[in-house]
PDB file of N, CA and C in Angstrom:
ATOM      1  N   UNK A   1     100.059 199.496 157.616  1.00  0.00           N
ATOM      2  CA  UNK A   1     101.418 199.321 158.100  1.00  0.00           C
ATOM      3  C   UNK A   1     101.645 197.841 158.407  1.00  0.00           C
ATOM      4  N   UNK A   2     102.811 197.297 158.132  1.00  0.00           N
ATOM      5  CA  UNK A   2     102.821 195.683 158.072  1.00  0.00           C
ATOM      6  C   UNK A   2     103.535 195.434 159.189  1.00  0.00           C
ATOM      7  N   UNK A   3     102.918 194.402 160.051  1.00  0.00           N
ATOM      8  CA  UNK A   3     103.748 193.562 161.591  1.00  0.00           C
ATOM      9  C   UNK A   3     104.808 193.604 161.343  1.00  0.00           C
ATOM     10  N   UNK A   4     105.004 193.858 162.542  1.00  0.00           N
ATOM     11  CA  UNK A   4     107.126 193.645 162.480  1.00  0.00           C
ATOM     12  C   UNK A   4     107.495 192.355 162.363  1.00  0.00           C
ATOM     13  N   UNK A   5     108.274 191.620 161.766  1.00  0.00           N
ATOM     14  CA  UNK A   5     108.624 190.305 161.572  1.00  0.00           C
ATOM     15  C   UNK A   5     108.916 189.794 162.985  1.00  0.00           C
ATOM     16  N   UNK A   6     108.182 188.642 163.639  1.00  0.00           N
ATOM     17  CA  UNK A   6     108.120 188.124 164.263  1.00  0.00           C
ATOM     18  C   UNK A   6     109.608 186.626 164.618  1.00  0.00           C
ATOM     19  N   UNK A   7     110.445 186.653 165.368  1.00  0.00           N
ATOM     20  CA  UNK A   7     111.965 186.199 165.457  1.00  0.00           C
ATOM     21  C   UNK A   7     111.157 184.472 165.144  1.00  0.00           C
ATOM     22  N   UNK A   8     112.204 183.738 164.576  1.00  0.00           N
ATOM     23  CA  UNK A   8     111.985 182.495 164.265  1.00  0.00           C
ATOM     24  C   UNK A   8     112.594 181.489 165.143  1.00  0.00           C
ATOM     25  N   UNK A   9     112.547 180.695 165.624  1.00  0.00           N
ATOM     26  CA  UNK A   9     113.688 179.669 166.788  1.00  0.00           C
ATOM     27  C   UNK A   9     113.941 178.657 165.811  1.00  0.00           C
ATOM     28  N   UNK A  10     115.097 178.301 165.869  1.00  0.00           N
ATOM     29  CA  UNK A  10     115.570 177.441 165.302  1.00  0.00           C
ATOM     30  C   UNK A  10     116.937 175.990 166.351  1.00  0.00           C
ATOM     31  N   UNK A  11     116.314 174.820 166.220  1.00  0.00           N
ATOM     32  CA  UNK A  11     117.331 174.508 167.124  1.00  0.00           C
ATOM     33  C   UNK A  11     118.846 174.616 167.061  1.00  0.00           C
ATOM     34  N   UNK A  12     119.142 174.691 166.230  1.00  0.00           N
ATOM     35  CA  UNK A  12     120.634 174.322 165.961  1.00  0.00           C
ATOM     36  C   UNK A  12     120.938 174.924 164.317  1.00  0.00           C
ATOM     37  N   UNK A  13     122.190 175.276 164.122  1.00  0.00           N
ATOM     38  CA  UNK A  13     122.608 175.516 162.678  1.00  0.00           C
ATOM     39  C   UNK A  13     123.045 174.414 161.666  1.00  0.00           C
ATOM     40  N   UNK A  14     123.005 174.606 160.808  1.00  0.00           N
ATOM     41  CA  UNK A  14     123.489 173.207 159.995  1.00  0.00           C
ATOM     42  C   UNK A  14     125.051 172.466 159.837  1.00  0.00           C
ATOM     43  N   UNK A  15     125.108 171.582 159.767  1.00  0.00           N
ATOM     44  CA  UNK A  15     126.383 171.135 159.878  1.00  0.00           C
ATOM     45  C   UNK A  15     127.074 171.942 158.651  1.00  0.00           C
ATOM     46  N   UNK A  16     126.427 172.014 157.527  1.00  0.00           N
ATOM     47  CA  UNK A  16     126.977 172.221 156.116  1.00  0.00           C
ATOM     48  C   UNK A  16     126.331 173.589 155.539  1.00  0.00           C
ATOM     49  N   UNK A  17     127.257 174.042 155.087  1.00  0.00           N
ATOM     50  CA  UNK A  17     126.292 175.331 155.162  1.00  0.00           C
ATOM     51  C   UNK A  17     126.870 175.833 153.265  1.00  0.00           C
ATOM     52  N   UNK A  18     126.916 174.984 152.597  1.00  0.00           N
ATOM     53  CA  UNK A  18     126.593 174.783 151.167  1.00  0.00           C
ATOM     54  C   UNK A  18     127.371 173.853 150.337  1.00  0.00           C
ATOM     55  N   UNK A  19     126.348 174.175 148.998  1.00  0.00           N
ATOM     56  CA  UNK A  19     125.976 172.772 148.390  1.00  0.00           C
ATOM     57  C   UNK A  19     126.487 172.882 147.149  1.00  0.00           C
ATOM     58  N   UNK A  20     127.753 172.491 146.203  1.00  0.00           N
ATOM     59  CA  UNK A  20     127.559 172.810 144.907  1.00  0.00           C
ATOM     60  C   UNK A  20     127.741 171.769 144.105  1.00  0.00           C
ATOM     61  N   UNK A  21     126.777 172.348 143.346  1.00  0.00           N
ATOM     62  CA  UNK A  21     126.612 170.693 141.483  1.00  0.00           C
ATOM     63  C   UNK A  21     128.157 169.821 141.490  1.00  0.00           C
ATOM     64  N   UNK A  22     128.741 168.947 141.356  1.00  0.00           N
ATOM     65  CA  UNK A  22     129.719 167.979 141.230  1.00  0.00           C
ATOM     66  C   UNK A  22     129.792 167.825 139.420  1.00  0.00           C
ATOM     67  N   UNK A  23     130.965 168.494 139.027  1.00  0.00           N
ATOM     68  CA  UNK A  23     131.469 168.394 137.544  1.00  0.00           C
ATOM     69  C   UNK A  23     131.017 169.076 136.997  1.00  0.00           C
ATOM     70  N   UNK A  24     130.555 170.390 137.338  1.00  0.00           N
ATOM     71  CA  UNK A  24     129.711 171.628 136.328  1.00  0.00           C
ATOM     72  C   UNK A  24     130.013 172.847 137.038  1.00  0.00           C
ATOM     73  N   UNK A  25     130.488 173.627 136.140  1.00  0.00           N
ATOM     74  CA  UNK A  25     131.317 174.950 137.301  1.00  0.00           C
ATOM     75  C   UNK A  25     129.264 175.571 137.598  1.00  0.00           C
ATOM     76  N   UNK A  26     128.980 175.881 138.396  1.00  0.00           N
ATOM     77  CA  UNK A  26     127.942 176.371 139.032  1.00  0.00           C
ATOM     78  C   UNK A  26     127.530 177.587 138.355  1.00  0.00           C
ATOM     79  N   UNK A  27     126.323 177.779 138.255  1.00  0.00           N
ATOM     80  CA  UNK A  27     125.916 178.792 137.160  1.00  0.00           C
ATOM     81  C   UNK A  27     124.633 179.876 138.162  1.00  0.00           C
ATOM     82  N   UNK A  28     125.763 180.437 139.222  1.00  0.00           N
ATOM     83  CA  UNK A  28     124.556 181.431 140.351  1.00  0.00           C
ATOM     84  C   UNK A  28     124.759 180.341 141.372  1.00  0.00           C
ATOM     85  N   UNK A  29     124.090 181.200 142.494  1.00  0.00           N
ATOM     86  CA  UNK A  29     123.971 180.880 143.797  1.00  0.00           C
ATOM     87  C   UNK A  29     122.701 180.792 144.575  1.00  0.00           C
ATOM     88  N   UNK A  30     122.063 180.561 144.973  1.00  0.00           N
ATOM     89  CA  UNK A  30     120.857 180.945 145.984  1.00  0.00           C
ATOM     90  C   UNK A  30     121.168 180.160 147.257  1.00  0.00           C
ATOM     91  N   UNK A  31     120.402 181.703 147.848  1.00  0.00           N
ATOM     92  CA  UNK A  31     120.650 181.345 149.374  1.00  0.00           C
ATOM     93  C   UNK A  31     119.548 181.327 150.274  1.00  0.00           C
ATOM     94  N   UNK A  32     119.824 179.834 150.762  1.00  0.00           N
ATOM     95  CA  UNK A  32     118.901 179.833 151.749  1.00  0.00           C
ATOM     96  C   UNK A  32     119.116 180.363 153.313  1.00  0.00           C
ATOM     97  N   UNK A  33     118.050 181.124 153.896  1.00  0.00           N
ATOM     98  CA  UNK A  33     118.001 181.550 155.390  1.00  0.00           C
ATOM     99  C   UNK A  33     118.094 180.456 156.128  1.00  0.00           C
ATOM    100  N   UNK A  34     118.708 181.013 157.343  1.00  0.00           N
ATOM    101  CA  UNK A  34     118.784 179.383 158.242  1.00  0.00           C
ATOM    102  C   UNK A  34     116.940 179.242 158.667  1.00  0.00           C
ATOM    103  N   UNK A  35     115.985 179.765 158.853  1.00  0.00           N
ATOM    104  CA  UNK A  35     114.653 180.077 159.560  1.00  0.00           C
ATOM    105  C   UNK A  35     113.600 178.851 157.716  1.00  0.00           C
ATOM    106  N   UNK A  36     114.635 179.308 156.798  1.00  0.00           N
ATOM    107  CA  UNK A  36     113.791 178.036 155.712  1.00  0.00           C
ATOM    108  C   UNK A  36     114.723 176.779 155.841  1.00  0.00           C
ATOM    109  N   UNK A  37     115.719 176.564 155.922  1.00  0.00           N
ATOM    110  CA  UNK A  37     116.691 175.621 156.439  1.00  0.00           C
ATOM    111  C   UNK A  37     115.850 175.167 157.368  1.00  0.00           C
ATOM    112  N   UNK A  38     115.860 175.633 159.017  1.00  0.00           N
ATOM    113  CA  UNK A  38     114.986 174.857 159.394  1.00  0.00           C
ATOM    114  C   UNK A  38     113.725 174.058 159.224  1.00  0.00           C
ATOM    115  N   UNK A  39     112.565 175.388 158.651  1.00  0.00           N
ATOM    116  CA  UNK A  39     111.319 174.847 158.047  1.00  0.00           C
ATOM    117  C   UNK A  39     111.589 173.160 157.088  1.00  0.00           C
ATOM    118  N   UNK A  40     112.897 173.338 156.694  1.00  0.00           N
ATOM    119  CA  UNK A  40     112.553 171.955 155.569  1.00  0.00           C
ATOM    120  C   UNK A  40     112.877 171.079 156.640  1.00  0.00           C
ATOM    121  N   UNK A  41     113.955 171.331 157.481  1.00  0.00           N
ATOM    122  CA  UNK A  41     114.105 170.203 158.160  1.00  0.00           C
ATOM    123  C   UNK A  41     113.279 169.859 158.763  1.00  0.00           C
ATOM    124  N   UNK A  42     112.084 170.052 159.717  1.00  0.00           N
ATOM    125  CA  UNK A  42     111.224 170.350 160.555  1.00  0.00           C
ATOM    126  C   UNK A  42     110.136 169.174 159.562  1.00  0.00           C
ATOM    127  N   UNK A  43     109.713 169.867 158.611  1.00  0.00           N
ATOM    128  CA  UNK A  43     108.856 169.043 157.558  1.00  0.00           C
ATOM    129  C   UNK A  43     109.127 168.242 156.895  1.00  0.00           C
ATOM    130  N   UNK A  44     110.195 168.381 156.114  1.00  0.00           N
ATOM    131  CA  UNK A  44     111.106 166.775 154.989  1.00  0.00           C
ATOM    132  C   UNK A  44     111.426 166.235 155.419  1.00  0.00           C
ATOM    133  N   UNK A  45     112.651 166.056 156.625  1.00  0.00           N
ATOM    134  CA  UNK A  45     112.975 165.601 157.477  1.00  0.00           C
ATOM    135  C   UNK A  45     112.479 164.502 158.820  1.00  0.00           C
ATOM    136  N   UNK A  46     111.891 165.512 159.784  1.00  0.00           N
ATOM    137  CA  UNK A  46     111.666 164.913 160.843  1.00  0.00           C
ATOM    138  C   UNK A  46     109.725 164.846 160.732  1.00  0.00           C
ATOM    139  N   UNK A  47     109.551 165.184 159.539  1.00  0.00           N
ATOM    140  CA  UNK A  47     107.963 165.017 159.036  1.00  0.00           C
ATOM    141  C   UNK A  47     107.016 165.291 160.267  1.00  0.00           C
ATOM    142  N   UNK A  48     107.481 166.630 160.576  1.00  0.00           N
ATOM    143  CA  UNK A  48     106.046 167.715 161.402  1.00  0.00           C
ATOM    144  C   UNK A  48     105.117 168.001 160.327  1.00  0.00           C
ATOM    145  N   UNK A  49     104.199 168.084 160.782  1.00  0.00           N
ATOM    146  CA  UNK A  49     103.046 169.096 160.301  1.00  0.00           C
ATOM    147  C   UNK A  49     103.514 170.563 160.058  1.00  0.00           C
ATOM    148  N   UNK A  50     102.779 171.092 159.155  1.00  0.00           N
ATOM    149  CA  UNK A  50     102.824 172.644 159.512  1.00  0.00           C
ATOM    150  C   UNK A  50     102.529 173.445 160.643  1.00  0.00           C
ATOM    151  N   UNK A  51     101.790 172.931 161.714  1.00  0.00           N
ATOM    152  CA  UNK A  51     101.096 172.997 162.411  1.00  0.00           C
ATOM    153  C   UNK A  51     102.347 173.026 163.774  1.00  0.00           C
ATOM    154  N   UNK A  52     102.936 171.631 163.372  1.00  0.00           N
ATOM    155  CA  UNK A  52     103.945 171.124 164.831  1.00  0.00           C
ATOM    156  C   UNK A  52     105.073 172.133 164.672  1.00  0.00           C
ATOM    157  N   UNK A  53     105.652 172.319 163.088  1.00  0.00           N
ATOM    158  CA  UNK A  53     106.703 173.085 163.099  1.00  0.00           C
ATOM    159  C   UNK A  53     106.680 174.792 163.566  1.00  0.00           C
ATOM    160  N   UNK A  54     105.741 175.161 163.565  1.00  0.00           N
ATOM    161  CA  UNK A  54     104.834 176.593 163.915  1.00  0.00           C
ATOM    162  C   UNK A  54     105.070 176.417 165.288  1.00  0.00           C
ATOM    163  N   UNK A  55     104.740 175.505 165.874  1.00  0.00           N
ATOM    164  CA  UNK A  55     105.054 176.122 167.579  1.00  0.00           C
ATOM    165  C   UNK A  55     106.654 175.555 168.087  1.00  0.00           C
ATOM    166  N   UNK A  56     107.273 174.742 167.367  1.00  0.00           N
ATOM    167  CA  UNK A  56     108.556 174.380 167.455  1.00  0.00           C
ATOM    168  C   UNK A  56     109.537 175.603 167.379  1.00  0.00           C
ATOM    169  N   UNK A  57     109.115 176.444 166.134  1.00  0.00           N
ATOM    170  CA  UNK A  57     109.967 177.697 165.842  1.00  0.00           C
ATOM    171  C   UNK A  57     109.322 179.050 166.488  1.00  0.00           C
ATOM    172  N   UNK A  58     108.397 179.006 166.872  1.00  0.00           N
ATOM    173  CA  UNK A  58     107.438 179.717 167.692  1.00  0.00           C
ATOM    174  C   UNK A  58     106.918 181.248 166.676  1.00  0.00           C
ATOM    175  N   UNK A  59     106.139 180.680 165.603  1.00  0.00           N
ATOM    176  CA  UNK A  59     105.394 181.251 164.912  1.00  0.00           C
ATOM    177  C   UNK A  59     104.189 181.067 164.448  1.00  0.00           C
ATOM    178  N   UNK A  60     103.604 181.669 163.598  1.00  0.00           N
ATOM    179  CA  UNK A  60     101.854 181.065 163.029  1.00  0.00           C
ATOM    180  C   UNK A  60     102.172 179.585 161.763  1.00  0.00           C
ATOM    181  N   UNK A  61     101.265 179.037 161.591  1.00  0.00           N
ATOM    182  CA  UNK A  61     101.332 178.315 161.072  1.00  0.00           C
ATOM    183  C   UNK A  61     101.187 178.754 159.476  1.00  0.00           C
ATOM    184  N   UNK A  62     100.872 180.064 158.927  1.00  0.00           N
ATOM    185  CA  UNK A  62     100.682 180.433 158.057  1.00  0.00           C
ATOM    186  C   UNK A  62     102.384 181.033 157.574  1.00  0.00           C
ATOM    187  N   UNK A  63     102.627 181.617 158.825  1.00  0.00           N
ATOM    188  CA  UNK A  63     104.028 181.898 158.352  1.00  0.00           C
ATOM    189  C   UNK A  63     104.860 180.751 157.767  1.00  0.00           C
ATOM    190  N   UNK A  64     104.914 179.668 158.594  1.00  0.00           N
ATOM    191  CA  UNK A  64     105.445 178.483 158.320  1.00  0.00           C
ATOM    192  C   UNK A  64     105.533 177.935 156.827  1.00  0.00           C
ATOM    193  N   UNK A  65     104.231 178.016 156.293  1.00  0.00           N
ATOM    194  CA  UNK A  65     103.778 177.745 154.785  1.00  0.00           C
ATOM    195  C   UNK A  65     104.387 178.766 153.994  1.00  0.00           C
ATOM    196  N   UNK A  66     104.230 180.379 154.342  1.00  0.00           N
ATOM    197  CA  UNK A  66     104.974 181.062 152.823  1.00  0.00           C
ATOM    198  C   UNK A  66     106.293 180.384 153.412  1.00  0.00           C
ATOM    199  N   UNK A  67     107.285 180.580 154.499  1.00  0.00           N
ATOM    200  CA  UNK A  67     108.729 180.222 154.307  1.00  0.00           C
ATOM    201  C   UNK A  67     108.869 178.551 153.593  1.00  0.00           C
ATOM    202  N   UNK A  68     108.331 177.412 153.886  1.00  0.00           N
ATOM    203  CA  UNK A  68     108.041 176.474 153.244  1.00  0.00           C
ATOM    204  C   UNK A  68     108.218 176.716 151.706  1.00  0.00           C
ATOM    205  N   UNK A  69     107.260 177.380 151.417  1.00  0.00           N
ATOM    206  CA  UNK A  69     107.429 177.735 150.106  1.00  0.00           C
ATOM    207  C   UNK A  69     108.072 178.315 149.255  1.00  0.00           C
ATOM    208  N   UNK A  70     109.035 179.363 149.954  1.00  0.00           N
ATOM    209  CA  UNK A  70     109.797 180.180 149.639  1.00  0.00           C
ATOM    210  C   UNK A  70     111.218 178.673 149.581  1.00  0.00           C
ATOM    211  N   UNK A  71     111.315 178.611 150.685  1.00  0.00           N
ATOM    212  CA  UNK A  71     112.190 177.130 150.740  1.00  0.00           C
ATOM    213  C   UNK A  71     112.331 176.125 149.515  1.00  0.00           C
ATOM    214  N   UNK A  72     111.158 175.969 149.727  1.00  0.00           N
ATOM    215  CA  UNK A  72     111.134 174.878 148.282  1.00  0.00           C
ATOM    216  C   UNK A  72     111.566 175.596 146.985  1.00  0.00           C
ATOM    217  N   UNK A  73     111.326 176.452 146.583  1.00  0.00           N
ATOM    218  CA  UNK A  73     111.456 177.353 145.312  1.00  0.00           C
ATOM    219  C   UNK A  73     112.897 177.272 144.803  1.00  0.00           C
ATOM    220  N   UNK A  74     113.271 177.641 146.199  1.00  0.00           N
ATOM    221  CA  UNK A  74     114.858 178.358 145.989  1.00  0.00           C
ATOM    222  C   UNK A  74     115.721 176.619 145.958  1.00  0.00           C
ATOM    223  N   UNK A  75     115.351 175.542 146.401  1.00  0.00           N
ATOM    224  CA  UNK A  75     115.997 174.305 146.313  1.00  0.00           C
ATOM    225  C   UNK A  75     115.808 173.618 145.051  1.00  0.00           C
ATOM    226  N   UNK A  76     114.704 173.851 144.551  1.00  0.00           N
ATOM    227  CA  UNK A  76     114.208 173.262 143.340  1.00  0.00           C
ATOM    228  C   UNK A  76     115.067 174.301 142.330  1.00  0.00           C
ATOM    229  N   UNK A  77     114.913 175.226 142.109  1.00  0.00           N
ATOM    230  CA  UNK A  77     115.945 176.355 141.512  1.00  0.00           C
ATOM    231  C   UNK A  77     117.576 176.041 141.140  1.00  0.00           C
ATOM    232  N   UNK A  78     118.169 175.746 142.301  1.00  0.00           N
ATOM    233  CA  UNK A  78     119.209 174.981 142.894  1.00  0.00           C
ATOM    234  C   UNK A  78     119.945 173.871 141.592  1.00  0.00           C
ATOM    235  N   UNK A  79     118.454 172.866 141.914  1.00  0.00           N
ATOM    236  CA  UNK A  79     118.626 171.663 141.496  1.00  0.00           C
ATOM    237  C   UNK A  79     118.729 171.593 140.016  1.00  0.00           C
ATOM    238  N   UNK A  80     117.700 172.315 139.760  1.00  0.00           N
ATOM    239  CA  UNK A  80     116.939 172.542 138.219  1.00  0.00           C
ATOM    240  C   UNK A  80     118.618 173.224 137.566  1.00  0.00           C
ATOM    241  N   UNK A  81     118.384 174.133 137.898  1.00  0.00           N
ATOM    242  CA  UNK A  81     119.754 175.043 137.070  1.00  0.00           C
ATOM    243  C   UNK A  81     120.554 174.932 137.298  1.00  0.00           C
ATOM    244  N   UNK A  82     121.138 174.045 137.985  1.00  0.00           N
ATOM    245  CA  UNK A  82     123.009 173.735 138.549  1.00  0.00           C
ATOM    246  C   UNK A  82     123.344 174.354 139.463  1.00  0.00           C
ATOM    247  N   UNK A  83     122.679 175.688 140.261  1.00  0.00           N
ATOM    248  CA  UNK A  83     123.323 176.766 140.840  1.00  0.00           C
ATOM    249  C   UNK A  83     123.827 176.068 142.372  1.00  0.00           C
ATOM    250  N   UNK A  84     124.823 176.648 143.087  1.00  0.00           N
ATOM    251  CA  UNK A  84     125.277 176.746 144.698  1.00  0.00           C
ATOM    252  C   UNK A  84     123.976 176.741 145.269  1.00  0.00           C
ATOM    253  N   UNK A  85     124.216 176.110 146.559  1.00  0.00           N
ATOM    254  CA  UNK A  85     123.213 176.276 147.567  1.00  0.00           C
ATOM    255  C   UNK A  85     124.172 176.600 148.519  1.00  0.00           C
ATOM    256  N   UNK A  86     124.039 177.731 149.475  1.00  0.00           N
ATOM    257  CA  UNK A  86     124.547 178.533 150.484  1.00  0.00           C
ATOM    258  C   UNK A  86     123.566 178.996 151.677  1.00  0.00           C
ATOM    259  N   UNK A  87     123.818 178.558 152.685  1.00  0.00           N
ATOM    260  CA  UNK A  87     123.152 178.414 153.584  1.00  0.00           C
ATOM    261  C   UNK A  87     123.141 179.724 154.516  1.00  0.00           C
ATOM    262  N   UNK A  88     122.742 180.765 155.210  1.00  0.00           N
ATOM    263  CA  UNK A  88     122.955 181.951 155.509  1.00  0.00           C
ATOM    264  C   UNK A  88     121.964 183.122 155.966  1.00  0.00           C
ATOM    265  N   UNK A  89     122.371 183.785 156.917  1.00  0.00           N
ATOM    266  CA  UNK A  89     121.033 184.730 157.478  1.00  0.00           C
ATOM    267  C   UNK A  89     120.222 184.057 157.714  1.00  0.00           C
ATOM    268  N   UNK A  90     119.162 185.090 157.682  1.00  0.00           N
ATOM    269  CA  UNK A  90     117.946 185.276 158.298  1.00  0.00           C
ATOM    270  C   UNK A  90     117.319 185.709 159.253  1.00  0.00           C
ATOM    271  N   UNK A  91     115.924 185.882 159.894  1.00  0.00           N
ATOM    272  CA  UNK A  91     115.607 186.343 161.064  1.00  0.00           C
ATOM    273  C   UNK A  91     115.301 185.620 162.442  1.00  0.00           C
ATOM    274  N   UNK A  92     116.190 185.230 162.962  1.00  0.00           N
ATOM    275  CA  UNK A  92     116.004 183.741 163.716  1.00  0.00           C
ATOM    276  C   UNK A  92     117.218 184.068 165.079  1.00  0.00           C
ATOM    277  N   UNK A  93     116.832 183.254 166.029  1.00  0.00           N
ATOM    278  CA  UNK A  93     117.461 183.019 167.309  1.00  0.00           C
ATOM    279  C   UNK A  93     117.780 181.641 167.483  1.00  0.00           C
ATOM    280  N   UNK A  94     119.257 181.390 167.831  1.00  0.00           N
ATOM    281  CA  UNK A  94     118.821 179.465 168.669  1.00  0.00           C
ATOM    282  C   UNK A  94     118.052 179.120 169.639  1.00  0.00           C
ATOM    283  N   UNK A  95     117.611 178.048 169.821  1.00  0.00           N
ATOM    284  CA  UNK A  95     116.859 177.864 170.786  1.00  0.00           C
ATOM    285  C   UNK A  95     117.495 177.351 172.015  1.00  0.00           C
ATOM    286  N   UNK A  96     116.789 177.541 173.007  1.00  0.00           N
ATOM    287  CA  UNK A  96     117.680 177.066 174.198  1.00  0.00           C
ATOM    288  C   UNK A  96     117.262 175.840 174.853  1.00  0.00           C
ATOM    289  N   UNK A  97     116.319 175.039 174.175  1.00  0.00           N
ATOM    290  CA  UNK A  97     116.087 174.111 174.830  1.00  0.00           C
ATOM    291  C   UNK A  97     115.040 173.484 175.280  1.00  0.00           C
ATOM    292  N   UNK A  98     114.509 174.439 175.445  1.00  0.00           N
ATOM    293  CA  UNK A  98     112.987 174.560 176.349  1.00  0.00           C
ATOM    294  C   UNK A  98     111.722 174.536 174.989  1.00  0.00           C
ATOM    295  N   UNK A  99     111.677 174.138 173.920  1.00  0.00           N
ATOM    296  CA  UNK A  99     110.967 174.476 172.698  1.00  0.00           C
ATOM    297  C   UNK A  99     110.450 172.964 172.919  1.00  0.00           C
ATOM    298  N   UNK A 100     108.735 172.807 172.716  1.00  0.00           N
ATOM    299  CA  UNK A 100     108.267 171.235 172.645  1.00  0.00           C
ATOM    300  C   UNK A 100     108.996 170.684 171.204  1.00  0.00           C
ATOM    301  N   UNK A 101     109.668 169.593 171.639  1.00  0.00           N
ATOM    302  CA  UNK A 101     109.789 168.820 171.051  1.00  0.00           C
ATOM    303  C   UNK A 101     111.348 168.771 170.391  1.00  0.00           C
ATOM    304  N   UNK A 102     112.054 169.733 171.408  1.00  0.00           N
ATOM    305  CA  UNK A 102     113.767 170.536 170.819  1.00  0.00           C
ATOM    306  C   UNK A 102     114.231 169.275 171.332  1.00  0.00           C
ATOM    307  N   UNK A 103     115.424 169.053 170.990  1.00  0.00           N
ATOM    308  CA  UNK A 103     116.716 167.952 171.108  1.00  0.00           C
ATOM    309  C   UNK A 103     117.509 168.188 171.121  1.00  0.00           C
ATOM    310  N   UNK A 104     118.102 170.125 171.076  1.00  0.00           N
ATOM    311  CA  UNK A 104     118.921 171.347 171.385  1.00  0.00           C
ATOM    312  C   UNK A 104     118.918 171.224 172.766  1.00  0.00           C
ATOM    313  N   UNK A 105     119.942 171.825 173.001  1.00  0.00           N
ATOM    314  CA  UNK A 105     120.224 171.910 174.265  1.00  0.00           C
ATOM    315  C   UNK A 105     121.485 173.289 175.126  1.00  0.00           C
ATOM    316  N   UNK A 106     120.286 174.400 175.261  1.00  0.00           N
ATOM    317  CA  UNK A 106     121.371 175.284 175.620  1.00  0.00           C
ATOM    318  C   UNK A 106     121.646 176.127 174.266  1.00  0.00           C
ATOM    319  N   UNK A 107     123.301 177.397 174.036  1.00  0.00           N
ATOM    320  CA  UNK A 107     123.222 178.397 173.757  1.00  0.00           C
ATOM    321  C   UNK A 107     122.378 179.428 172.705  1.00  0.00           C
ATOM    322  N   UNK A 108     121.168 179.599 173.321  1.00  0.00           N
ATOM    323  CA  UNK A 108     120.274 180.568 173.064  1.00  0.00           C
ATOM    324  C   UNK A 108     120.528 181.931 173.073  1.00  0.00           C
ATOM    325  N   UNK A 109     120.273 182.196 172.051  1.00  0.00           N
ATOM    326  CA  UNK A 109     120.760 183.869 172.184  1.00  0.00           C
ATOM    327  C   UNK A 109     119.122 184.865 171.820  1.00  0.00           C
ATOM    328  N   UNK A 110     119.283 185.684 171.880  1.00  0.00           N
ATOM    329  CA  UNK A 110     118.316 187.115 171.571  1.00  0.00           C
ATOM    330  C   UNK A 110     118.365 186.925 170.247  1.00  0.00           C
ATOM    331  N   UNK A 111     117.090 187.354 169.705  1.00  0.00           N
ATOM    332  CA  UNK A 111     116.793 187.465 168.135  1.00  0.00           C
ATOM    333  C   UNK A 111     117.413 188.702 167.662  1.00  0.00           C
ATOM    334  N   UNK A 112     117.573 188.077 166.403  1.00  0.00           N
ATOM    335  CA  UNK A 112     118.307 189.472 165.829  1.00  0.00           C
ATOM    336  C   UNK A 112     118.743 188.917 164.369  1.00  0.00           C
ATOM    337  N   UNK A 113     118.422 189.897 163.101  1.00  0.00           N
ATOM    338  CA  UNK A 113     118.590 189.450 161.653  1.00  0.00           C
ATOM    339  C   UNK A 113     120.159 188.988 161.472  1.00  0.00           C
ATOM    340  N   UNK A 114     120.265 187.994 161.315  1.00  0.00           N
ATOM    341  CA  UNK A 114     121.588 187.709 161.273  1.00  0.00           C
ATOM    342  C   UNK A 114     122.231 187.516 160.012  1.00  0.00           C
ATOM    343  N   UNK A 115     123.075 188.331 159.279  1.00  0.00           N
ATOM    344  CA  UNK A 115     123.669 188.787 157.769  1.00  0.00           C
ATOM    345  C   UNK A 115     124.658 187.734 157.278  1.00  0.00           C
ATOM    346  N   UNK A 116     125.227 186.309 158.519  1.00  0.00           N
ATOM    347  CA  UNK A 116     125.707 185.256 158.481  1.00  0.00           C
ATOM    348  C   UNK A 116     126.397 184.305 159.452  1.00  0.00           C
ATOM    349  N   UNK A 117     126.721 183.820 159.160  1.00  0.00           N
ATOM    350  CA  UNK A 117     127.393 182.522 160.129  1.00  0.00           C
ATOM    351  C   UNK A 117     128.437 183.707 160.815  1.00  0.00           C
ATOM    352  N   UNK A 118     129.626 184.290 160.490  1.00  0.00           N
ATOM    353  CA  UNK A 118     130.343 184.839 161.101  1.00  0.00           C
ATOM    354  C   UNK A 118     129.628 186.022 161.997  1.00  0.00           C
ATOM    355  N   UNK A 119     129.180 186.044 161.602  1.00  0.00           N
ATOM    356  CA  UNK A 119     128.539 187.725 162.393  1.00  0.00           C
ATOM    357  C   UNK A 119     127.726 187.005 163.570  1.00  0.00           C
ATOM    358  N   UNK A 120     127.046 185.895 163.467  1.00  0.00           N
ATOM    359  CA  UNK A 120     126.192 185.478 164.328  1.00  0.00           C
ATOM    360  C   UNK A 120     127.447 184.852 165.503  1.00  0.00           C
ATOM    361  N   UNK A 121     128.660 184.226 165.290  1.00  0.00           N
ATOM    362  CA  UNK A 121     129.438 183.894 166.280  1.00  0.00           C
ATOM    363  C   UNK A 121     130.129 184.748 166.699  1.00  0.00           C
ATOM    364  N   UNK A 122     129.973 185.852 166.341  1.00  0.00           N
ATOM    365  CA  UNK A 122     131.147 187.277 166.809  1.00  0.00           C
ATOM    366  C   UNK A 122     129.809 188.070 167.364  1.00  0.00           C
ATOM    367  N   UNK A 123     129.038 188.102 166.882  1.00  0.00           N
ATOM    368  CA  UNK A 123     127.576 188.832 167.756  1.00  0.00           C
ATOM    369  C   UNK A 123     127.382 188.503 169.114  1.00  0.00           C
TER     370      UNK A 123
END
């Protein structure tokens, strides 16, 4: 029987929440979870470890790596084939603040799979 998915913290949502090719009508969509959204930011970005970003979002460090990877796939995908990038769901909570190394500050909510941006501000 497989662990129950363990909630992801994430500080904050993205300013932009998708991406499409410039002069090519878009050919598909993929969507990224806000919980791999974070992971890239965490690592490409603000260049954590796998290690730092794991207790930032308050998970294993192994988890960190498949979403990483899953992350990368779906951006490279993106890029490669022209498609939308749409930013959306996942299994994740904001953080409130209190996370080593957050720069968030405040509305934290209860975990819970969130199906999108609207549902998560009406939730």
């Amino acid at each position: 029987m497989a662990r129950p998915t363990r909630c992801r913290r994430i500080c904050r949502e993205p300013e932009y929440n998708s991406f499409t090719p410039e002069g090519i009508s878009s050919d598909g969509t993929v969507i990224l979870s806000l919980d791999e959204y974070e992971v890239i930011r965490l690592i490409d970005l603000e260049k954590n470890t796998h290690e730092q970003c794991a207790q930032r979002m308050g998970i294993s460090r192994t988890t960190v790596t498949e979403i990483y990877q899953a992350a990368r796939y779906k951006v490279a995908d993106g890029i490669v084939h022209g498609k939308s990038l749409r930013i959306a769901g996942g299994h994740y909570r904001l953080c409130d603040g209190t996370a080593p190394g957050c720069d968030h500050h405040g509305q934290g909510r209860s975990c819970r799979a969130y199906a999108g941006r609207e549902e998560q501000r009406n939730g």
